[in-house]
Protein backbone atom coordinates (compact mmCIF):
# COMPACT_ATOMS: atom_id res chain seq x y z
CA UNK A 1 7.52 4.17 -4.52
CA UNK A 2 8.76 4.94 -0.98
CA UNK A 3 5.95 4.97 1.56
CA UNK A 4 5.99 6.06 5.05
CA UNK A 5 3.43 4.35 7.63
CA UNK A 6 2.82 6.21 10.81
CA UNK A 7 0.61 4.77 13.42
CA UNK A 8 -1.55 7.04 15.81
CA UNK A 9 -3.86 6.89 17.90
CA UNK A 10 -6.71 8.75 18.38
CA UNK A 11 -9.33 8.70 20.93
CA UNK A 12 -8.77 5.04 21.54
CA UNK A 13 -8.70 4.54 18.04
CA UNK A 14 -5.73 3.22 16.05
CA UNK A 15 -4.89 4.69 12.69
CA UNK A 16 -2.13 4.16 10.19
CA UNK A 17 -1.35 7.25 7.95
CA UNK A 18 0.21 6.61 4.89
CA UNK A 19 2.72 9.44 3.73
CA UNK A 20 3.88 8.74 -0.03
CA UNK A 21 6.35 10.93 -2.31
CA UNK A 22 4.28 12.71 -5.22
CA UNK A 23 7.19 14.89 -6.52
CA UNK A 24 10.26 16.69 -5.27
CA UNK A 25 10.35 17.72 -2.10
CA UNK A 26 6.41 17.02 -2.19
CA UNK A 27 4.77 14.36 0.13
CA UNK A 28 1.08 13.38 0.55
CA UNK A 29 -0.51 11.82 3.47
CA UNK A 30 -3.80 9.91 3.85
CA UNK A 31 -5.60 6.92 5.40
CA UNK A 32 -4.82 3.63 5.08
CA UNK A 33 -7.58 1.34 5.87
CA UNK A 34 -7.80 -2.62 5.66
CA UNK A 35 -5.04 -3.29 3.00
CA UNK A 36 -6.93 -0.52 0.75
CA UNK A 37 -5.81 2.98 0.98
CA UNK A 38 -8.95 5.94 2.02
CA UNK A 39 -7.86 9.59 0.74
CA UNK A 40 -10.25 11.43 3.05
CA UNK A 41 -8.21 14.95 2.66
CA UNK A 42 -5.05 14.24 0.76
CA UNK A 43 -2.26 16.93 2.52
CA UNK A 44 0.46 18.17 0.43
CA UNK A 45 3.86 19.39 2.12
CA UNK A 46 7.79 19.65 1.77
CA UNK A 47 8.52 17.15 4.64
CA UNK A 48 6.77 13.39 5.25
CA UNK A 49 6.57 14.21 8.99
CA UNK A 50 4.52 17.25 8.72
CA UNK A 51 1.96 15.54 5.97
CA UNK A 52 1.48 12.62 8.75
CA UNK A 53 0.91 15.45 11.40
CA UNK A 54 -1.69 17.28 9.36
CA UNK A 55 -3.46 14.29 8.76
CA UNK A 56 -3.70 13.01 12.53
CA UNK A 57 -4.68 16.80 13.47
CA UNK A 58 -7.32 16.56 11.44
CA UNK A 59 -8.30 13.38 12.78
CA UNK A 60 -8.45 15.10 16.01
CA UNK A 61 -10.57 17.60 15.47
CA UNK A 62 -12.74 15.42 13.84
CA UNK A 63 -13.12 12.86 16.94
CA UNK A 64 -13.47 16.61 19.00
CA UNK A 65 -16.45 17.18 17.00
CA UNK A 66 -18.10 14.04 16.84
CA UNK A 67 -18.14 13.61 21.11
């Protein structure tokens, strides 16, 4: 399984996204927390970049709403 780890961070915070081939020319990013992997809002795309964007725009909306 190939796996693509993206760190971001986020409001001071520091993530890792995890963006993982499901299928051809299909990736999914999520979460990884701790050694164990959190699928908060799986995102399904063409390209591994654009899954790991989706999921750290989401995180940034959610750290928008939470201030």
């Amino acid at each position: 399984m190939n796996v693509i780890r993206i760190n971001e961070t986020i409001n001071g915070r520091p993530y890792v996204i995890e963006v993982l081939s499901v299928g051809r020319n299909q990736w999914r990013a999520q979460l990884a927390r701790r050694g164990a992997t959190t699928a908060l809002i799986p995102f399904y795309v063409a390209r591994p970049a654009e899954a790991g964007r989706q999921v750290a725009v989401w995180l940034t909306r959610g750290a928008k709403v939470s201030t």
